[in-house]
PDB file of N, CA and C in Angstrom:
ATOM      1  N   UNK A   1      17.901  -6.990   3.416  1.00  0.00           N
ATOM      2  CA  UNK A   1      17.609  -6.270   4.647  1.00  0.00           C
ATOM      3  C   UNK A   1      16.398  -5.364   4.414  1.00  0.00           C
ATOM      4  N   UNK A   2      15.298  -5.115   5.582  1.00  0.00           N
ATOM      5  CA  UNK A   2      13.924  -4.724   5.143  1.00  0.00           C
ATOM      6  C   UNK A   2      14.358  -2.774   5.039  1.00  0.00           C
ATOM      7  N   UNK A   3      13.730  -2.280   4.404  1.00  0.00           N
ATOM      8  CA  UNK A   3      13.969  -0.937   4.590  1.00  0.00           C
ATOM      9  C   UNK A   3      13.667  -0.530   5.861  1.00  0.00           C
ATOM     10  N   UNK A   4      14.052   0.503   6.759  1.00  0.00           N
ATOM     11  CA  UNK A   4      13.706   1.075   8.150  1.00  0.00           C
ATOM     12  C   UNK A   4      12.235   1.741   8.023  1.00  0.00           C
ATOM     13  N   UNK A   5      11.863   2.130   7.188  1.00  0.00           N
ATOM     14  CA  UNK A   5       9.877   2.650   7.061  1.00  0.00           C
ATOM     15  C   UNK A   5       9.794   1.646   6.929  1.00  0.00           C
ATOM     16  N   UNK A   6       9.595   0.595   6.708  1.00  0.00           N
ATOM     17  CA  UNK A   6       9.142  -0.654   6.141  1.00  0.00           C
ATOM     18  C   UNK A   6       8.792  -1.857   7.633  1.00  0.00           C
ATOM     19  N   UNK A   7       9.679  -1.597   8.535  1.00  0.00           N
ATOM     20  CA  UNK A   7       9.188  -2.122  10.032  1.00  0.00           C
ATOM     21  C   UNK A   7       8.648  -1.419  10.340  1.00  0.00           C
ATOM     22  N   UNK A   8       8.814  -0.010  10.549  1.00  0.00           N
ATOM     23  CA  UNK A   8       8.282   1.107  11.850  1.00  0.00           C
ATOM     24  C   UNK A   8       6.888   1.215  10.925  1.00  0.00           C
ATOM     25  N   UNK A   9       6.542   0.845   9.621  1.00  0.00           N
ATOM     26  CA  UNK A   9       5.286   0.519   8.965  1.00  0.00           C
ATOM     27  C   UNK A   9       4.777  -0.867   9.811  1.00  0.00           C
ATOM     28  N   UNK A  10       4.908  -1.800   9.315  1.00  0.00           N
ATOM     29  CA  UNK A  10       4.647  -2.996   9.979  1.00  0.00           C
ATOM     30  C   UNK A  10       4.564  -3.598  11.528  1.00  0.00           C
ATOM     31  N   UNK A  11       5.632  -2.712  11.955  1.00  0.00           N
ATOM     32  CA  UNK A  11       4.603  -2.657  13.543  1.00  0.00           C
ATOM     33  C   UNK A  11       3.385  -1.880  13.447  1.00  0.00           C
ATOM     34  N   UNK A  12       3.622  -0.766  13.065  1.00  0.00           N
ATOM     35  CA  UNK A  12       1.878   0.221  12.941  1.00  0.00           C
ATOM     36  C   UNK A  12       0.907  -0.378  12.449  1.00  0.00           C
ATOM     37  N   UNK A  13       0.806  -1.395  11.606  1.00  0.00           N
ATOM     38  CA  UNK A  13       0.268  -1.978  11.014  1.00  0.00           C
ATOM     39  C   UNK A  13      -0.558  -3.180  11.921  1.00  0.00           C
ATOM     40  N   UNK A  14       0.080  -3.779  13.085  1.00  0.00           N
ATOM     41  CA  UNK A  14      -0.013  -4.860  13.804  1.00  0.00           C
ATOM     42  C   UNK A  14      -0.967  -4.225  15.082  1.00  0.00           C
ATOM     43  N   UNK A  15      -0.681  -2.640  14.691  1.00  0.00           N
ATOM     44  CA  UNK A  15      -1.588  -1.649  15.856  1.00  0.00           C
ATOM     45  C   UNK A  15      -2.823  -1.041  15.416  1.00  0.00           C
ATOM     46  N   UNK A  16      -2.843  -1.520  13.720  1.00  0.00           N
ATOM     47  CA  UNK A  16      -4.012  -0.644  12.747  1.00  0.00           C
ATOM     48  C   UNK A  16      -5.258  -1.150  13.489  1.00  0.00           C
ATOM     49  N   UNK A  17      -6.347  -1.009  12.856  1.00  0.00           N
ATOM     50  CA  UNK A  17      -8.170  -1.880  12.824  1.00  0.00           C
ATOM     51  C   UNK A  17      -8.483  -0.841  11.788  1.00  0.00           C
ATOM     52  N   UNK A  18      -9.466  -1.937  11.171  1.00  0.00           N
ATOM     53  CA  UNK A  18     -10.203  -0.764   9.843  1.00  0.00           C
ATOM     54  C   UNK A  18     -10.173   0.625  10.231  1.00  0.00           C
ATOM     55  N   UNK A  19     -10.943   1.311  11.464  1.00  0.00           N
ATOM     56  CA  UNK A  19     -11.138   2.354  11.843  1.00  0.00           C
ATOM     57  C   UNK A  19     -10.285   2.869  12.030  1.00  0.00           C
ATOM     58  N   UNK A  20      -9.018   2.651  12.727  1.00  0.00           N
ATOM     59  CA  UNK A  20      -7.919   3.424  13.025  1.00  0.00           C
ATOM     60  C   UNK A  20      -6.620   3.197  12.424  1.00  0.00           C
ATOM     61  N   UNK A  21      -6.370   3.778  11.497  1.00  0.00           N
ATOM     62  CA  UNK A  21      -5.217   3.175  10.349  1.00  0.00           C
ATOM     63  C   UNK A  21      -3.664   4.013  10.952  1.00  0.00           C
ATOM     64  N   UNK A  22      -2.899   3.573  12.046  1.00  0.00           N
ATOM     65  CA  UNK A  22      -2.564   3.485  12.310  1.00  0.00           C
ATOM     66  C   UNK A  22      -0.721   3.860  11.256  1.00  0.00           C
ATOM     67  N   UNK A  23      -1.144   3.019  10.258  1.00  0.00           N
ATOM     68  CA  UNK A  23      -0.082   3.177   9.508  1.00  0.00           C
ATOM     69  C   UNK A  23      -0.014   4.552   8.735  1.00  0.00           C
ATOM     70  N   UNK A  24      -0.896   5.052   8.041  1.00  0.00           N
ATOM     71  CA  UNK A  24      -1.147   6.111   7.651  1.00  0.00           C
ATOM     72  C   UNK A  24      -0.793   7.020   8.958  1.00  0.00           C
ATOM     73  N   UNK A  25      -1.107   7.080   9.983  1.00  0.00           N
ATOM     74  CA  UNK A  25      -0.530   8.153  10.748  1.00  0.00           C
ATOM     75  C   UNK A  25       0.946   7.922  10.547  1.00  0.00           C
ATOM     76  N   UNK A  26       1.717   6.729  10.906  1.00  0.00           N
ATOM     77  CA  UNK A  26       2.951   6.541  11.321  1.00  0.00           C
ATOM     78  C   UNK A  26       4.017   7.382   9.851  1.00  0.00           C
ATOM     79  N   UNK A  27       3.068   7.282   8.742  1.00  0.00           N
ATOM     80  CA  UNK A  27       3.421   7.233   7.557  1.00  0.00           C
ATOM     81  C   UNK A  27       3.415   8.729   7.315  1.00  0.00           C
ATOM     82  N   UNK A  28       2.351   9.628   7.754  1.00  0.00           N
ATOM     83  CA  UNK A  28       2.281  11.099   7.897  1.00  0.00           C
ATOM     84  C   UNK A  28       3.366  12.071   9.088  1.00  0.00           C
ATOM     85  N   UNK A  29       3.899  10.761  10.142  1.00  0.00           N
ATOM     86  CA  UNK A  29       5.098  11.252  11.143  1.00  0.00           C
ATOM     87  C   UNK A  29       6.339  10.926  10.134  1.00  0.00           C
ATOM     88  N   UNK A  30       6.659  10.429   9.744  1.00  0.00           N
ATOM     89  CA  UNK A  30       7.510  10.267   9.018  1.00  0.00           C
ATOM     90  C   UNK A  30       7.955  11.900   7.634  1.00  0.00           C
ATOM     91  N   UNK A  31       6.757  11.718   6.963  1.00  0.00           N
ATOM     92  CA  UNK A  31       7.017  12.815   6.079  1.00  0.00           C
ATOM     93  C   UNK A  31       6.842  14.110   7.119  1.00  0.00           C
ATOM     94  N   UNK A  32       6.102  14.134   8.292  1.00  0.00           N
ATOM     95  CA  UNK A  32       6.499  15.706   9.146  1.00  0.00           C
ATOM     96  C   UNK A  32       7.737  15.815   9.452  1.00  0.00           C
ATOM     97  N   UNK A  33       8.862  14.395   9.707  1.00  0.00           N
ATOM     98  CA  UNK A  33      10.237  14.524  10.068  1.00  0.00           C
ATOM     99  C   UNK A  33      11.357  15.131   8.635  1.00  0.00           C
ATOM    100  N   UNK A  34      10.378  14.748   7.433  1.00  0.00           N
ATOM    101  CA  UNK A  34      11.405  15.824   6.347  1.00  0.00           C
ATOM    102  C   UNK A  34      11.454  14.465   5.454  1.00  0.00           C
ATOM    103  N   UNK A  35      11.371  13.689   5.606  1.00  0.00           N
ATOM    104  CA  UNK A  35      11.490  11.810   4.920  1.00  0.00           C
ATOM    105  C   UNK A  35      10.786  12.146   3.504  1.00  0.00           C
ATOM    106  N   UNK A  36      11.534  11.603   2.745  1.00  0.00           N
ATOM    107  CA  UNK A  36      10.784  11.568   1.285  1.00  0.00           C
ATOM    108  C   UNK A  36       9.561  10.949   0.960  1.00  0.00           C
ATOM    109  N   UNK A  37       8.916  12.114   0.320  1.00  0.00           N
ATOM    110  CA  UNK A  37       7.141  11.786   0.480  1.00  0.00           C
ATOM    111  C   UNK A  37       7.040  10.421  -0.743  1.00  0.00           C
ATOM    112  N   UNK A  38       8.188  10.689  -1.592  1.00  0.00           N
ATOM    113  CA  UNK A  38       8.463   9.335  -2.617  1.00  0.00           C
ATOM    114  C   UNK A  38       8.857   8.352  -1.966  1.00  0.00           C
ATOM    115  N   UNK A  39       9.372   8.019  -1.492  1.00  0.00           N
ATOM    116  CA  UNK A  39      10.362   7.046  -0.749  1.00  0.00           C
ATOM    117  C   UNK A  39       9.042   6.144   0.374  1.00  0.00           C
ATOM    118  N   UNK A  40       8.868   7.200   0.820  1.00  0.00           N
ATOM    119  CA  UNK A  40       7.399   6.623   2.136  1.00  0.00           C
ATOM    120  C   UNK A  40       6.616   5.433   1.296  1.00  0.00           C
ATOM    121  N   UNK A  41       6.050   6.481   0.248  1.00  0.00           N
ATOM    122  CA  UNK A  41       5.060   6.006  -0.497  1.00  0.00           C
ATOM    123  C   UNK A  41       5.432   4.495  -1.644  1.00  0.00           C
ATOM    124  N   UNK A  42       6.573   4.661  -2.231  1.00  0.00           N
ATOM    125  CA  UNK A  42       7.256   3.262  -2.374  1.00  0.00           C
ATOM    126  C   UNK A  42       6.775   2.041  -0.903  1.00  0.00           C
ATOM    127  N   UNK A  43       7.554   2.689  -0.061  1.00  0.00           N
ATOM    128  CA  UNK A  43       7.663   1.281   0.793  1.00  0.00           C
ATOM    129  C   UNK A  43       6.223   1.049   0.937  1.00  0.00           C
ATOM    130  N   UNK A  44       5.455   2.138   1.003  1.00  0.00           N
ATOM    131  CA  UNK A  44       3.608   1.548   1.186  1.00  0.00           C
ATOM    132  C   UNK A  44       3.056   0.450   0.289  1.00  0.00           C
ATOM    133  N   UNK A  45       3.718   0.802  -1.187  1.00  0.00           N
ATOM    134  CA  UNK A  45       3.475   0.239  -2.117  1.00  0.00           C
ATOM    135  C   UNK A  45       3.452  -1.422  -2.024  1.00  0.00           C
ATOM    136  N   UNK A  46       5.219  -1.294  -1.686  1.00  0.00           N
ATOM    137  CA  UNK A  46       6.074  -2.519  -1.482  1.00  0.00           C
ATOM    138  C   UNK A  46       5.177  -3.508  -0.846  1.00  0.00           C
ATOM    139  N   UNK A  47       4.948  -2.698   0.705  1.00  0.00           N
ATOM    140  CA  UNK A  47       4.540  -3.797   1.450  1.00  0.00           C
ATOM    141  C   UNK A  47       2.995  -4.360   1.159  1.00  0.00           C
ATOM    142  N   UNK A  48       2.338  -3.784   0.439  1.00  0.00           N
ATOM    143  CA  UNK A  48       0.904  -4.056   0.397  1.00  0.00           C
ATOM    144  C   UNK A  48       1.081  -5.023  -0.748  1.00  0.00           C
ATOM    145  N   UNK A  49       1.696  -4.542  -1.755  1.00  0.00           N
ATOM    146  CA  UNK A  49       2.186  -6.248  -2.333  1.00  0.00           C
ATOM    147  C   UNK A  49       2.695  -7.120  -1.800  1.00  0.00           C
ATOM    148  N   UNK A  50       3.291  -7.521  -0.714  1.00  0.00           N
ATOM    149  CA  UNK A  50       3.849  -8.291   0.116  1.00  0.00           C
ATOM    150  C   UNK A  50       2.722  -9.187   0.941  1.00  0.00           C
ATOM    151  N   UNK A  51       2.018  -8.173   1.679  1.00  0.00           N
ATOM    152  CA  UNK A  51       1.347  -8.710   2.273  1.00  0.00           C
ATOM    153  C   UNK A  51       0.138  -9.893   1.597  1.00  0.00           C
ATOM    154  N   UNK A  52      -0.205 -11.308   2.447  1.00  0.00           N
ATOM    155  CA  UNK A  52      -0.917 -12.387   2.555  1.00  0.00           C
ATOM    156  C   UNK A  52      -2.153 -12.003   2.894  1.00  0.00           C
ATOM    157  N   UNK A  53      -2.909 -11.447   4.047  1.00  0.00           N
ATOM    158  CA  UNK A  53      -4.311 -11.058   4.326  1.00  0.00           C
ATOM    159  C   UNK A  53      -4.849 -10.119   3.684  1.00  0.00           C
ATOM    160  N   UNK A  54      -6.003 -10.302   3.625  1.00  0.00           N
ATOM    161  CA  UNK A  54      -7.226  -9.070   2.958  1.00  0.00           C
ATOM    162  C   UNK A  54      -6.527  -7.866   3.706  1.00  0.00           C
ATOM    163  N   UNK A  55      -7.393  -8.198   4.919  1.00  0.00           N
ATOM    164  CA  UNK A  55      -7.454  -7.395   5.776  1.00  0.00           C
ATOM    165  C   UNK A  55      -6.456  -6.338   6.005  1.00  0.00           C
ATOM    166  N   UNK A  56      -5.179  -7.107   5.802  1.00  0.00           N
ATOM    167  CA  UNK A  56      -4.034  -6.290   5.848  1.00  0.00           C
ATOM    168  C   UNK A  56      -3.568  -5.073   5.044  1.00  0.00           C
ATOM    169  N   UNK A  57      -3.977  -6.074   4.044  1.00  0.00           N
ATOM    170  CA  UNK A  57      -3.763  -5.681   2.759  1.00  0.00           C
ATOM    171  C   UNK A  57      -4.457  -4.073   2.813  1.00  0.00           C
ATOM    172  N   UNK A  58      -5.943  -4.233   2.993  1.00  0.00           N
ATOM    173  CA  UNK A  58      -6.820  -3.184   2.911  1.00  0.00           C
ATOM    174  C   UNK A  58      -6.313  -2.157   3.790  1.00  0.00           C
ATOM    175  N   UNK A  59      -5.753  -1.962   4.662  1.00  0.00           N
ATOM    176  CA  UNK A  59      -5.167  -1.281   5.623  1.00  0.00           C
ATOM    177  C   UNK A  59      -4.277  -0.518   5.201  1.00  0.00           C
ATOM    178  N   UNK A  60      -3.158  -1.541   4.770  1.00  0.00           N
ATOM    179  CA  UNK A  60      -2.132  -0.249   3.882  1.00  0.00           C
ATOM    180  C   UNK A  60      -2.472   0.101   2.536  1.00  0.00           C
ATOM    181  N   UNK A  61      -2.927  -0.480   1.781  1.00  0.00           N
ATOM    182  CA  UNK A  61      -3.547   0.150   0.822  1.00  0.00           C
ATOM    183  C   UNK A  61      -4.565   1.213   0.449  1.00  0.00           C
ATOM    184  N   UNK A  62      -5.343   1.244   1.556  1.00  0.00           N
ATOM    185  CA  UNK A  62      -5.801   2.862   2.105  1.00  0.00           C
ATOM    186  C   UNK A  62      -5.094   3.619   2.327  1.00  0.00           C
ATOM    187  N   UNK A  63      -3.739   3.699   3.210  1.00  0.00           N
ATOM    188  CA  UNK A  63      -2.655   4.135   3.828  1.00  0.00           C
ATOM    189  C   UNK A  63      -2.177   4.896   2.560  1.00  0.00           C
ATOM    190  N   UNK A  64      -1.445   3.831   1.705  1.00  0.00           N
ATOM    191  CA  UNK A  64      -0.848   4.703   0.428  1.00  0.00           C
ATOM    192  C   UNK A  64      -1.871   5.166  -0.363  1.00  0.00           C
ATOM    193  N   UNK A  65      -3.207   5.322  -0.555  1.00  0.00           N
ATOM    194  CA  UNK A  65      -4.145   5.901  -0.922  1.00  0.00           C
ATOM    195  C   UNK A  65      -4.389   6.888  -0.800  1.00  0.00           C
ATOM    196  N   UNK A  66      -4.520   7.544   0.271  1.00  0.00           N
ATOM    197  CA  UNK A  66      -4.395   8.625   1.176  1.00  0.00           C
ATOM    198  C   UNK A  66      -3.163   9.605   1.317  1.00  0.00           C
ATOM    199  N   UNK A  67      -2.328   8.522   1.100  1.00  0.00           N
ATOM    200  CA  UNK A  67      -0.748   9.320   0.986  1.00  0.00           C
ATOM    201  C   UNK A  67      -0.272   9.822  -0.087  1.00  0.00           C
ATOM    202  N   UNK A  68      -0.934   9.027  -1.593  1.00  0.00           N
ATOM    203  CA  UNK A  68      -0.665   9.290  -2.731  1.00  0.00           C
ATOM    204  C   UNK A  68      -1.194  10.643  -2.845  1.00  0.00           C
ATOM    205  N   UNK A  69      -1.742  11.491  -2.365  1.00  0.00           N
ATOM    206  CA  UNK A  69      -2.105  12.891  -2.684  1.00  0.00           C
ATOM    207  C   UNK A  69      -0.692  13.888  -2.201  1.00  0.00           C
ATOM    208  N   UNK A  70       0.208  13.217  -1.555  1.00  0.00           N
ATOM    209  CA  UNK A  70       1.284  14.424  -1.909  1.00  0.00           C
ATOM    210  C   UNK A  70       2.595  14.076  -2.426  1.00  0.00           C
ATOM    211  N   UNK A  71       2.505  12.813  -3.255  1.00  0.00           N
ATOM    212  CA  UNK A  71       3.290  13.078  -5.014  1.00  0.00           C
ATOM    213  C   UNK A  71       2.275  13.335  -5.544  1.00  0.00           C
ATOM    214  N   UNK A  72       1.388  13.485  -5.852  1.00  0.00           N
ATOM    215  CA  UNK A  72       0.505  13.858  -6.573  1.00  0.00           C
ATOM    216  C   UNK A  72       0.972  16.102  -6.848  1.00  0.00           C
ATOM    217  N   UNK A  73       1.026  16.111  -5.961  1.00  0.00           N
ATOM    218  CA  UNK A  73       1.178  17.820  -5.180  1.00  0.00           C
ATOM    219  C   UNK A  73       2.773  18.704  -6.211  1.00  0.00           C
TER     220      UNK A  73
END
């Protein structure tokens, strides 16, 4: 069964374009709701290994790029 960040990622994802990364926001509502900034950042992980397209790929992998600065913190 897919984790619950892990769709509400992947629709955002289907809403991204290079310019507007979409997931990274969805991914920053999530940790404002109190959601583990570890946990987020796993499933970012997850799915960007998952994913088949560049394109896609590049999308969330910016996403957890960007996100990785607060385990980093």
């Amino acid at each position: 069964m897919a984790h619950p960040f892990s769709i509400l990622l992947e629709k955002a994802l289907k809403k991204s374009t290079p310019e507007d990364n979409v997931v990274l926001a969805e991914a920053e509502a999530l940790r404002k709701k109190g959601y583990s900034v570890h946990e987020i950042y796993e499933v970012l992980q997850k799915l960007e290994r998952e994913l088949v397209q560049d394109k896609d790929r590049d999308i969330v992998g910016e996403a957890a790029e960007e996100f990785s600065k607060y385990i980093e913190e």
